[in-house]
Structure formats: structure tokens, C-alpha cells
Protein backbone atom coordinates (compact mmCIF):
# COMPACT_ATOMS: atom_id res chain seq x y z
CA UNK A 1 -7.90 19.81 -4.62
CA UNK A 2 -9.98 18.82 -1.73
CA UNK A 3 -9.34 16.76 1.13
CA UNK A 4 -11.15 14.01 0.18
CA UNK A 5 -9.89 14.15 -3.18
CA UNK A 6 -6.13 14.42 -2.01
CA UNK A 7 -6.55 11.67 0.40
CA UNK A 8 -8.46 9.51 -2.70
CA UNK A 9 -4.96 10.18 -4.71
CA UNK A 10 -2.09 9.41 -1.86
CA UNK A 11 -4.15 5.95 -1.14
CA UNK A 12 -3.56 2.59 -3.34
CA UNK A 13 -4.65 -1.07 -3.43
CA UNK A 14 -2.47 -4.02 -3.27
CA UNK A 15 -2.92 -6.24 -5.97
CA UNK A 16 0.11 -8.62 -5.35
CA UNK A 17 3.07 -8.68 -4.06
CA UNK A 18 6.40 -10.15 -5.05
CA UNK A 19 8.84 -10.54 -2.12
CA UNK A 20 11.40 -12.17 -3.98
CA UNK A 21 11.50 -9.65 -6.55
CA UNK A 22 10.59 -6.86 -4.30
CA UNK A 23 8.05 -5.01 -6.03
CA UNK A 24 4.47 -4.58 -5.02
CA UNK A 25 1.88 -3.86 -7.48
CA UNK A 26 -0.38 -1.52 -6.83
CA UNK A 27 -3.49 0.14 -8.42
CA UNK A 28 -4.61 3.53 -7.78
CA UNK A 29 -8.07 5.35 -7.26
CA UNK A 30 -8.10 5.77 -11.54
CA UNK A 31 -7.96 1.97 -11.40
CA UNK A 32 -4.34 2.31 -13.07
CA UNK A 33 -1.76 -0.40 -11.65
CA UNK A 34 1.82 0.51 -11.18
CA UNK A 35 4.53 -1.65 -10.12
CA UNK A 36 6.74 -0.04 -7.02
CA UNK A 37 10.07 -1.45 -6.24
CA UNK A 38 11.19 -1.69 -2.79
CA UNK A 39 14.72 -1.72 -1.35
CA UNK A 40 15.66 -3.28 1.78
CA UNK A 41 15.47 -0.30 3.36
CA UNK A 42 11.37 -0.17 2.20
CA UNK A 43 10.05 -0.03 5.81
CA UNK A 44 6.14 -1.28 5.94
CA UNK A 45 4.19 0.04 8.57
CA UNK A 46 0.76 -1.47 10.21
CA UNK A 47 -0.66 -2.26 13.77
CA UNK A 48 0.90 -5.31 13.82
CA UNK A 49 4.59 -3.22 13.64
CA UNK A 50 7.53 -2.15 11.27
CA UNK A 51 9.50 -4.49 8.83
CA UNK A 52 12.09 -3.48 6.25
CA UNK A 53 10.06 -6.34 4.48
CA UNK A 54 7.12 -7.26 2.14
CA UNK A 55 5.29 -9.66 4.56
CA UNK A 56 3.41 -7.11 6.34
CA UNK A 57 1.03 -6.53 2.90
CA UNK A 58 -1.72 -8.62 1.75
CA UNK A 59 -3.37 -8.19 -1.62
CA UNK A 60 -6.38 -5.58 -1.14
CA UNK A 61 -4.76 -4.05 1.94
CA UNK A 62 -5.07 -0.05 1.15
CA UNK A 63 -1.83 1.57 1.59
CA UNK A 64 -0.19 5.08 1.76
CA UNK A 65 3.53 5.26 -0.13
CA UNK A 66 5.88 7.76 1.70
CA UNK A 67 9.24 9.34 -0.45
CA UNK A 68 9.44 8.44 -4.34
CA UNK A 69 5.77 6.86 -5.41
CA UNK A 70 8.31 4.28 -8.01
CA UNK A 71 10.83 3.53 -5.17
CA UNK A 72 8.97 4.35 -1.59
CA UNK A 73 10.76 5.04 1.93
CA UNK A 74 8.00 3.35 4.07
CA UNK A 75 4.77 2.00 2.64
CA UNK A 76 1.92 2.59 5.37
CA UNK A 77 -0.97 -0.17 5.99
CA UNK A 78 -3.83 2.23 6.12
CA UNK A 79 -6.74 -0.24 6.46
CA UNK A 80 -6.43 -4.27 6.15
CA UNK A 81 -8.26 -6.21 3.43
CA UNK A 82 -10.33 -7.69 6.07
CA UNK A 83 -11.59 -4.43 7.96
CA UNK A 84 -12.69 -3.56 4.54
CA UNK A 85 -14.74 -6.60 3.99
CA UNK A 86 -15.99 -6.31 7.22
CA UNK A 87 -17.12 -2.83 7.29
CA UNK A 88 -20.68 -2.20 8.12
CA UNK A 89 -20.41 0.17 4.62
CA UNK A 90 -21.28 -3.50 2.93
């Protein structure tokens, strides 16, 4: 597997995400959606700084999970819905 292709696999998209419950759903680079759970130990990681809580994501944020891809150790921002929509790619 190539880089590319590796990084293409350990990257998702939020599609929603339930704080109450604790899951975030999540669809990969074969367009297949899986639901994760998180813990309260689920650290989420972006610019803006670590929480052991959902509020950091925002659906179409592309993310990178870290430990069990169904029950994930830290889930890391990797770029923001808006940098996306703002790229000069568009």
C-alpha cells in the first residue's frame, strides 16, 4: 500500500455526532459509514486543544482515529470542515 493510499484509509469524515450518546458517525474513503463509540476517556484533539469530549468535532471535519477504530483512544481533527471549503482546491 502506498502512502497516499494508507493515509486515504486511516482518514474519515464526520457525518454527525451524538454527544449524549457518545458515538460519532463516521464515513470512510469507500463512502461506508460506521458508528464509533467513545468513552469518557475518548480524548479529541485539534488546534483549538484536547477534550475528553465530543464538542471539539463538527460534521465534515476529517479526522484520524487512534487505538480500536469501534472504540478510539483519541480521535485527531486533521483538517476543519471550513479549511476544506475554503481551500483554493475548489
Amino acid at each position: 500500500m502506498s502512502f497516499t493510499e494508507l493515509l486515504k484509509t486511516e482518514r474519515h469524515i464526520v457525518v454527525s455526532v451524538d454527544s449524549v450518546k457518545g458515538t460519532v458517525r463516521l464515513k470512510s474513503a469507500a463512502e461506508a459509514c460506521t458508528d464509533v463509540s467513545c468513552s469518557d476517556q475518548t480524548l479529541v484533539v485539534s488546534d483549538e486543544g484536547t477534550r475528553a469530549d465530543l464538542a471539539l468535532l463538527n460534521a465534515g471535519d476529517i479526522v484520524r482515529l487512534e487505538g480500536s477504530q469501534s472504540r478510539p483512544d483519541r480521535i485527531v481533527v486533521v483538517r476543519r470542515v471550513w479549511d476544506e471549503l475554503s481551500s483554493p482546491e475548489w
